[in-house]
PDB file of N, CA and C in Angstrom:
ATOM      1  N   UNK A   1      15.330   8.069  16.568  1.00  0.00           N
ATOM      2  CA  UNK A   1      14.584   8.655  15.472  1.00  0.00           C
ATOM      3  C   UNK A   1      13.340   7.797  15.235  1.00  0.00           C
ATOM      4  N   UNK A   2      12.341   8.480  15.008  1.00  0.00           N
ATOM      5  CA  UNK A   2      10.728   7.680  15.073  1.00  0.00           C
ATOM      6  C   UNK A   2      10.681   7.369  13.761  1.00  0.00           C
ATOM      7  N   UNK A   3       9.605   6.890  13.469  1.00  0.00           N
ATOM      8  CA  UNK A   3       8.786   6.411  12.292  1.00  0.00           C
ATOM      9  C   UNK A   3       7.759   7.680  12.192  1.00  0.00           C
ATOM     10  N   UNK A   4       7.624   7.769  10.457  1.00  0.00           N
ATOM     11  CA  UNK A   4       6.829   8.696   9.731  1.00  0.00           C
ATOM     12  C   UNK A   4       5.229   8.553  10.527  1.00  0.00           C
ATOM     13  N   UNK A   5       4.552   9.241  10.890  1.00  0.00           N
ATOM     14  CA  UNK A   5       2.804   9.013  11.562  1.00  0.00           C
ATOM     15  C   UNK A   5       2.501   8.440  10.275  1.00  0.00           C
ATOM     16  N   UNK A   6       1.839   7.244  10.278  1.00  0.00           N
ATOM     17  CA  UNK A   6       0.853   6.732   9.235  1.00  0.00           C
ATOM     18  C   UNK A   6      -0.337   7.997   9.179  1.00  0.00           C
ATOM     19  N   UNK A   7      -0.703   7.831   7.753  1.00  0.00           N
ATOM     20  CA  UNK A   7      -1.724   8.731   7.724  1.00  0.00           C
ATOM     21  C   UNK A   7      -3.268   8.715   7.294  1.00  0.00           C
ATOM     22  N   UNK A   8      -4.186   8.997   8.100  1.00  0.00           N
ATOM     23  CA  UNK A   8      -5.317   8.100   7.856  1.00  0.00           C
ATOM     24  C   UNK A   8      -5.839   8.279   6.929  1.00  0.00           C
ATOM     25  N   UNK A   9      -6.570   7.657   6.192  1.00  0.00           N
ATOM     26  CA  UNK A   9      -7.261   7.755   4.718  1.00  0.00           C
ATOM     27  C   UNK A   9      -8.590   8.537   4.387  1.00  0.00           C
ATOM     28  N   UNK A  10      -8.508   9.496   4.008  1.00  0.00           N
ATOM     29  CA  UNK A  10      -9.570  10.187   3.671  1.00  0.00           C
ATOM     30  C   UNK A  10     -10.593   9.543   3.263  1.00  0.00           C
ATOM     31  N   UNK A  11     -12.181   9.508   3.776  1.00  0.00           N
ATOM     32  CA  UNK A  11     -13.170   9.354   3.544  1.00  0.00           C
ATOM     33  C   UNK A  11     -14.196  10.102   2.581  1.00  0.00           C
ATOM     34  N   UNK A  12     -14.180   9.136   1.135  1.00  0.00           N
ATOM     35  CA  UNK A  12     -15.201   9.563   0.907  1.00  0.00           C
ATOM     36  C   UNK A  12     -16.482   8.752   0.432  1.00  0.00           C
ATOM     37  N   UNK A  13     -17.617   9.486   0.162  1.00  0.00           N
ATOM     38  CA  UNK A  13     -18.741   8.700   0.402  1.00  0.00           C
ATOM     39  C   UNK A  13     -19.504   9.496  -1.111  1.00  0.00           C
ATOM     40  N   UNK A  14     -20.038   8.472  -2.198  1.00  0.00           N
ATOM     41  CA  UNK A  14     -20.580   9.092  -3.009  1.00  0.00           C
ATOM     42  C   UNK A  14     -21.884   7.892  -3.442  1.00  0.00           C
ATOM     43  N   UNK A  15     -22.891   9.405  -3.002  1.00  0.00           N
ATOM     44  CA  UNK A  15     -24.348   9.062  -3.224  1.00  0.00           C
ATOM     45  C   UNK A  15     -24.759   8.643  -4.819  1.00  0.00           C
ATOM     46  N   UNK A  16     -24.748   7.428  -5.195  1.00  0.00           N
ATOM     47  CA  UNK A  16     -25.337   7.000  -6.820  1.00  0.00           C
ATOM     48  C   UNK A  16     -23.944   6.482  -7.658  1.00  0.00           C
ATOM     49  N   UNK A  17     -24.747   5.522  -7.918  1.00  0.00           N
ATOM     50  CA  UNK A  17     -23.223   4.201  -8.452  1.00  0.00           C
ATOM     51  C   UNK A  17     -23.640   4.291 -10.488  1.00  0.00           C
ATOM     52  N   UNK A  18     -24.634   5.229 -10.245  1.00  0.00           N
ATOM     53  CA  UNK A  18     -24.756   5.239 -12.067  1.00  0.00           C
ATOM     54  C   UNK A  18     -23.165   5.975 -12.604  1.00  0.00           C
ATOM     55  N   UNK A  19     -23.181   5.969 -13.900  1.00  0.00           N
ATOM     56  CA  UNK A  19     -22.136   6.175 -14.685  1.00  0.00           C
ATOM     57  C   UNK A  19     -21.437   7.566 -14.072  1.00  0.00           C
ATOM     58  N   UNK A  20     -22.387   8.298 -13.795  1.00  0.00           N
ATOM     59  CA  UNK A  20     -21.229   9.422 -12.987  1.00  0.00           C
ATOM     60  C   UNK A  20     -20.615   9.339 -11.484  1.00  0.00           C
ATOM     61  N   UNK A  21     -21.983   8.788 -10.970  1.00  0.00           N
ATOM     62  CA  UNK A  21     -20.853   7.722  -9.508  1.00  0.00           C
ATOM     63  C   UNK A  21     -19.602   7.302  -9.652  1.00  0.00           C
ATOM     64  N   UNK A  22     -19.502   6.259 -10.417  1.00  0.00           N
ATOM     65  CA  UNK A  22     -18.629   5.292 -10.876  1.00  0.00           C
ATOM     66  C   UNK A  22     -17.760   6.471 -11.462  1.00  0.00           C
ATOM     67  N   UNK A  23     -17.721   6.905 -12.463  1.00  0.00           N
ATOM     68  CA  UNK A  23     -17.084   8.044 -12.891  1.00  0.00           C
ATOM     69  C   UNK A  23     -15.955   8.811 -11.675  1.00  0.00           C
ATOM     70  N   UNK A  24     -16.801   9.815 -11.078  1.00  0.00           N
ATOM     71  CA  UNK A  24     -16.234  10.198 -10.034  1.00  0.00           C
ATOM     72  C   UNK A  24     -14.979   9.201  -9.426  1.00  0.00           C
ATOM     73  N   UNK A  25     -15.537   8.050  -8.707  1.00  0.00           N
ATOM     74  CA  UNK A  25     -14.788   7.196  -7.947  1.00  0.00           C
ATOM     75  C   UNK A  25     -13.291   6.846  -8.590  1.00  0.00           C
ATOM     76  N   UNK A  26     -13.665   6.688  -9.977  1.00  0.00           N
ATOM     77  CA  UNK A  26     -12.089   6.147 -10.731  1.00  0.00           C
ATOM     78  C   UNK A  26     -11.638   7.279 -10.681  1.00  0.00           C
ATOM     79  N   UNK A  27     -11.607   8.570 -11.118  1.00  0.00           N
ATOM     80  CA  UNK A  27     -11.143   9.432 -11.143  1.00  0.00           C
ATOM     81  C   UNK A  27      -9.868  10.342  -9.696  1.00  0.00           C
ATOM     82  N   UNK A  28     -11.328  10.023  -9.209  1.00  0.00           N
ATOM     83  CA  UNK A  28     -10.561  10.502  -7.473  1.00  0.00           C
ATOM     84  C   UNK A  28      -9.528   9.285  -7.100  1.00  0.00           C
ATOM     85  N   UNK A  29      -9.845   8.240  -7.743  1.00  0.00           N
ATOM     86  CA  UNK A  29      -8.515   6.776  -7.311  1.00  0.00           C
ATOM     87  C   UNK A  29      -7.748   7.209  -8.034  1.00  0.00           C
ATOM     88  N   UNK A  30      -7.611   7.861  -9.142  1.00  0.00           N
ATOM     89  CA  UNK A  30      -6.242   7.982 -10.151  1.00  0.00           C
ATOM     90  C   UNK A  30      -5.970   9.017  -9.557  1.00  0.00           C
ATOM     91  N   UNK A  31      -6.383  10.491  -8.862  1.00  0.00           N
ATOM     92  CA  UNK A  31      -5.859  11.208  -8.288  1.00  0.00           C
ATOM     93  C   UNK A  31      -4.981  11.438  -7.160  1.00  0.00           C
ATOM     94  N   UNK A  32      -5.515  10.119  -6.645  1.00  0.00           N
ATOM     95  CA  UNK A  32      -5.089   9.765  -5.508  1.00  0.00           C
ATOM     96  C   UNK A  32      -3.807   8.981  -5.325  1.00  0.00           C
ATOM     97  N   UNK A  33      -3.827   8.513  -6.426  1.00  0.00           N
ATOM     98  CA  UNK A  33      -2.311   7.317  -6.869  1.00  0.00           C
ATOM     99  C   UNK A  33      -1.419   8.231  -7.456  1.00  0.00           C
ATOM    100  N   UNK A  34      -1.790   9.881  -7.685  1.00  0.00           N
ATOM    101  CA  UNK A  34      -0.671  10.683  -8.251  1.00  0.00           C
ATOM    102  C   UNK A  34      -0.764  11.085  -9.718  1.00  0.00           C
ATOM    103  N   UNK A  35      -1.972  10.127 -10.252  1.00  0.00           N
ATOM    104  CA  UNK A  35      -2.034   9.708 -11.814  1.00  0.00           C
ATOM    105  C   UNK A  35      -3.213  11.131 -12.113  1.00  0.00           C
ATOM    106  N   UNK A  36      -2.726  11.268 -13.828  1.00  0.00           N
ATOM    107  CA  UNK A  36      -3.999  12.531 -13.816  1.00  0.00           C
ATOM    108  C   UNK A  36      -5.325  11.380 -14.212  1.00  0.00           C
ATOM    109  N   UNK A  37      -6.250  12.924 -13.675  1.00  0.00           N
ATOM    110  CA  UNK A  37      -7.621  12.063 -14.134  1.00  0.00           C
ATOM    111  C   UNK A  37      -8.047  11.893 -15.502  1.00  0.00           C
ATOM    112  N   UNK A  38      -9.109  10.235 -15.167  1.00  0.00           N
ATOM    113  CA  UNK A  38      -8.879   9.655 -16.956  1.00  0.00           C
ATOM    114  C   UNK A  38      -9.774  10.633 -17.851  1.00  0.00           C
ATOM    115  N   UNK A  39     -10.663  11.704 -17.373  1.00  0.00           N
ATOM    116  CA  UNK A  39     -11.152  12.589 -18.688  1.00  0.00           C
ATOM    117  C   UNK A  39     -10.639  13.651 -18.718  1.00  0.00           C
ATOM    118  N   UNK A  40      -9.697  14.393 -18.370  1.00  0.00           N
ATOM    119  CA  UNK A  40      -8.986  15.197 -18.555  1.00  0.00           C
ATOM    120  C   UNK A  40      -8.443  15.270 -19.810  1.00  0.00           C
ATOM    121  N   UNK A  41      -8.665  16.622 -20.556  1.00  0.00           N
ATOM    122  CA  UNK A  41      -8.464  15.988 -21.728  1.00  0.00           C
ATOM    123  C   UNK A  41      -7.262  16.671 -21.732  1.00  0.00           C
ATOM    124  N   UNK A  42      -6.437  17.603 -20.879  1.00  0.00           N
ATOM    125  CA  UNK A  42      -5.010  17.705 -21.499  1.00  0.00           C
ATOM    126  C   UNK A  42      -3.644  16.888 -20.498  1.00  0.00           C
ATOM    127  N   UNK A  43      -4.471  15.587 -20.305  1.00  0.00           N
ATOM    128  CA  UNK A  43      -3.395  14.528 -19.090  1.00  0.00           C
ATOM    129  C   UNK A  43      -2.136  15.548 -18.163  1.00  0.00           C
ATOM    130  N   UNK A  44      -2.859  16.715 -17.816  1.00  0.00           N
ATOM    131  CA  UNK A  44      -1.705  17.264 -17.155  1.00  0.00           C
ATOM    132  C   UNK A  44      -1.248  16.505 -15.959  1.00  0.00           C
ATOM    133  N   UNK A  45      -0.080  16.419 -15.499  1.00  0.00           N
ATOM    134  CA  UNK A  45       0.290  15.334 -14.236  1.00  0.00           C
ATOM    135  C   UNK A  45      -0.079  15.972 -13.278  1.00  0.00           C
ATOM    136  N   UNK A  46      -0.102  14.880 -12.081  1.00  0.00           N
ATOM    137  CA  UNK A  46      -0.757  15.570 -10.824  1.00  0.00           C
ATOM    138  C   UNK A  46       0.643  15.826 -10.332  1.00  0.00           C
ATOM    139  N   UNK A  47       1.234  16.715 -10.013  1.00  0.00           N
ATOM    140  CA  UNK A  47       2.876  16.664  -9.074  1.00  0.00           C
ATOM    141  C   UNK A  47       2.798  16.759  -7.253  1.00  0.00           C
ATOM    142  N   UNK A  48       1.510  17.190  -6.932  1.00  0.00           N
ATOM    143  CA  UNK A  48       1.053  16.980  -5.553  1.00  0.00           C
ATOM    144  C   UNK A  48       0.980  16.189  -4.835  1.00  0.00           C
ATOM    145  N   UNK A  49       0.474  14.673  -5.342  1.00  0.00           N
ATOM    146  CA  UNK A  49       0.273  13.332  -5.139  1.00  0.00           C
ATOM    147  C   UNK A  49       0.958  12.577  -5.210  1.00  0.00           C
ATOM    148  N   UNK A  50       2.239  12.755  -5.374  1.00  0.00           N
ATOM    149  CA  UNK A  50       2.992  11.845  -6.337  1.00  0.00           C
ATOM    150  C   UNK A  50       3.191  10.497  -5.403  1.00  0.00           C
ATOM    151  N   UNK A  51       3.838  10.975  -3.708  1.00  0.00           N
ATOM    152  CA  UNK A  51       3.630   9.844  -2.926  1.00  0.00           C
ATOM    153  C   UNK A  51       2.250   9.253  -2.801  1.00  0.00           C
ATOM    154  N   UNK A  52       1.054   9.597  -3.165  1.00  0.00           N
ATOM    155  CA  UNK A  52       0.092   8.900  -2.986  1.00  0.00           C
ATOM    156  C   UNK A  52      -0.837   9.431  -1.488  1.00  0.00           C
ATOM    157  N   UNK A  53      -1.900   9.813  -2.016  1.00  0.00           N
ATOM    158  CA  UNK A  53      -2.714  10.011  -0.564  1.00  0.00           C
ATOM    159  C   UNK A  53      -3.677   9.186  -0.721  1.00  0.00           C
ATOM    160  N   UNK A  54      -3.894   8.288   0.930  1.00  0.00           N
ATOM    161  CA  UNK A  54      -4.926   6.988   0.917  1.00  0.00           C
ATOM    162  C   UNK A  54      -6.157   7.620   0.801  1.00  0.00           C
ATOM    163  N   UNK A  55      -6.892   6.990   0.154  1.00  0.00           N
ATOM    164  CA  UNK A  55      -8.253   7.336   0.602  1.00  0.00           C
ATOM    165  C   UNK A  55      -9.101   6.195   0.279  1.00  0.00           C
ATOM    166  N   UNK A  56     -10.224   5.962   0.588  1.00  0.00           N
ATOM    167  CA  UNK A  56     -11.271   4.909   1.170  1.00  0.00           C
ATOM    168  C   UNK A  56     -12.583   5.526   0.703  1.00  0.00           C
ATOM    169  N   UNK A  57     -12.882   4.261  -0.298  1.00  0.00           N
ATOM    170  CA  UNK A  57     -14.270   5.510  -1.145  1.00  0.00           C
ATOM    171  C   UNK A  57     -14.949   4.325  -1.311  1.00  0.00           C
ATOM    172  N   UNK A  58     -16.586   4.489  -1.075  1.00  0.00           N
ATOM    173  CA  UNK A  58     -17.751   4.133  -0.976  1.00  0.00           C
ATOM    174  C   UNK A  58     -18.890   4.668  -1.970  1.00  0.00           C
ATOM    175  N   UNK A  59     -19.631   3.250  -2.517  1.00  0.00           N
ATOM    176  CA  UNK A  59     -20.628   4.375  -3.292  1.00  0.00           C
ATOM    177  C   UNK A  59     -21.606   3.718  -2.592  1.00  0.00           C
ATOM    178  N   UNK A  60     -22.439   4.441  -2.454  1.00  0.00           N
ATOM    179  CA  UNK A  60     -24.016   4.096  -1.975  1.00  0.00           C
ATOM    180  C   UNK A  60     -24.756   4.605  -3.297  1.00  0.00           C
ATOM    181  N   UNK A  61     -25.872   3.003  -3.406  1.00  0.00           N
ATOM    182  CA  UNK A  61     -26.780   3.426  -4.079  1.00  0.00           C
ATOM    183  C   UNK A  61     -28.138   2.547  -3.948  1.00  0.00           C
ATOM    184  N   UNK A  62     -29.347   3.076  -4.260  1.00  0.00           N
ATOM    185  CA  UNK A  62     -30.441   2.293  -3.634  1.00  0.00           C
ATOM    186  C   UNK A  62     -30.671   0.954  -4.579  1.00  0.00           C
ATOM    187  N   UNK A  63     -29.710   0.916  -5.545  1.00  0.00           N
ATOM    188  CA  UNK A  63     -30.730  -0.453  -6.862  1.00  0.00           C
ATOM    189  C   UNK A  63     -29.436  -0.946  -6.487  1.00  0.00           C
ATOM    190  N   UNK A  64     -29.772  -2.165  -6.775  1.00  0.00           N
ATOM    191  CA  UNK A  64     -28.760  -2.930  -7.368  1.00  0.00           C
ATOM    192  C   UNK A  64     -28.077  -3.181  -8.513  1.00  0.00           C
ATOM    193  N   UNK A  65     -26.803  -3.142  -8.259  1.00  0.00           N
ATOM    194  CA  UNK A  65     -26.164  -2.877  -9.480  1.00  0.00           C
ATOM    195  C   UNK A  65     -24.656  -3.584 -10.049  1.00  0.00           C
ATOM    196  N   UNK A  66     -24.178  -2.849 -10.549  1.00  0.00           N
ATOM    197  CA  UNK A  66     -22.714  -3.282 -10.865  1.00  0.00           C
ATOM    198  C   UNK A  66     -21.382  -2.986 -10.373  1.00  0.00           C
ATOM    199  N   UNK A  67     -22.043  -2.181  -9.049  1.00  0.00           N
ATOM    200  CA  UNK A  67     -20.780  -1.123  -8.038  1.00  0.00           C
ATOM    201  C   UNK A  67     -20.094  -2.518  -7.121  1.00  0.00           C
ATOM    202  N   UNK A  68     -18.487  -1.873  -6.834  1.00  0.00           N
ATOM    203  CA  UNK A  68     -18.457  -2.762  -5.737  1.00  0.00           C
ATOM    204  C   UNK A  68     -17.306  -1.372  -5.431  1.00  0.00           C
ATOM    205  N   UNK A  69     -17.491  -1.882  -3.889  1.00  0.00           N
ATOM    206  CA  UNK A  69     -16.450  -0.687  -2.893  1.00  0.00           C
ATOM    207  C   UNK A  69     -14.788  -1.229  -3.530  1.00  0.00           C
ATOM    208  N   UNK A  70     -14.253   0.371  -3.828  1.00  0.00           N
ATOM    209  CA  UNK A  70     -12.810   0.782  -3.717  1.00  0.00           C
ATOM    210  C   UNK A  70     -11.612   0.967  -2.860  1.00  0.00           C
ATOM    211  N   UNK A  71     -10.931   0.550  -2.517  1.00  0.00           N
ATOM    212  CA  UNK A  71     -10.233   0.975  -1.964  1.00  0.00           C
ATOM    213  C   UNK A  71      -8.905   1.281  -2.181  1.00  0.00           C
TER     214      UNK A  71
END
């Protein structure tokens, strides 16, 4: 009997690290951990996620700033 295929981590890539960059990014990490997202205002649970899907998220932005990569 084998081992489960590891599964590779979805890529994503989001253009601008201002407050809705950043925004986005936490959001899609709490989605991703199974957790609902933090402005949702009726915290419905995610039941899809619950094991967790990896994903690997990047913000690009041209200033310098206060971003640092997620994973």
């Amino acid at each position: 009997m084998g081992s489960l295929p590891v599964q590779q981590p979805f890529r994503i890539l989001i253009a601008g690290g201002a407050y809705a960059g950043v925004s986005a990014a936490v959001n899609l990490l709490d989605l991703s951990l199974g957790r609902p997202a933090r402005l949702d205002p009726d915290k419905v649970p995610v039941h899809e996620a619950r094991n967790g899907v990896p994903v690997e998220i990047h913000i690009v932005d041209e200033r310098d700033g206060y971003c640092k990569t997620m994973t």
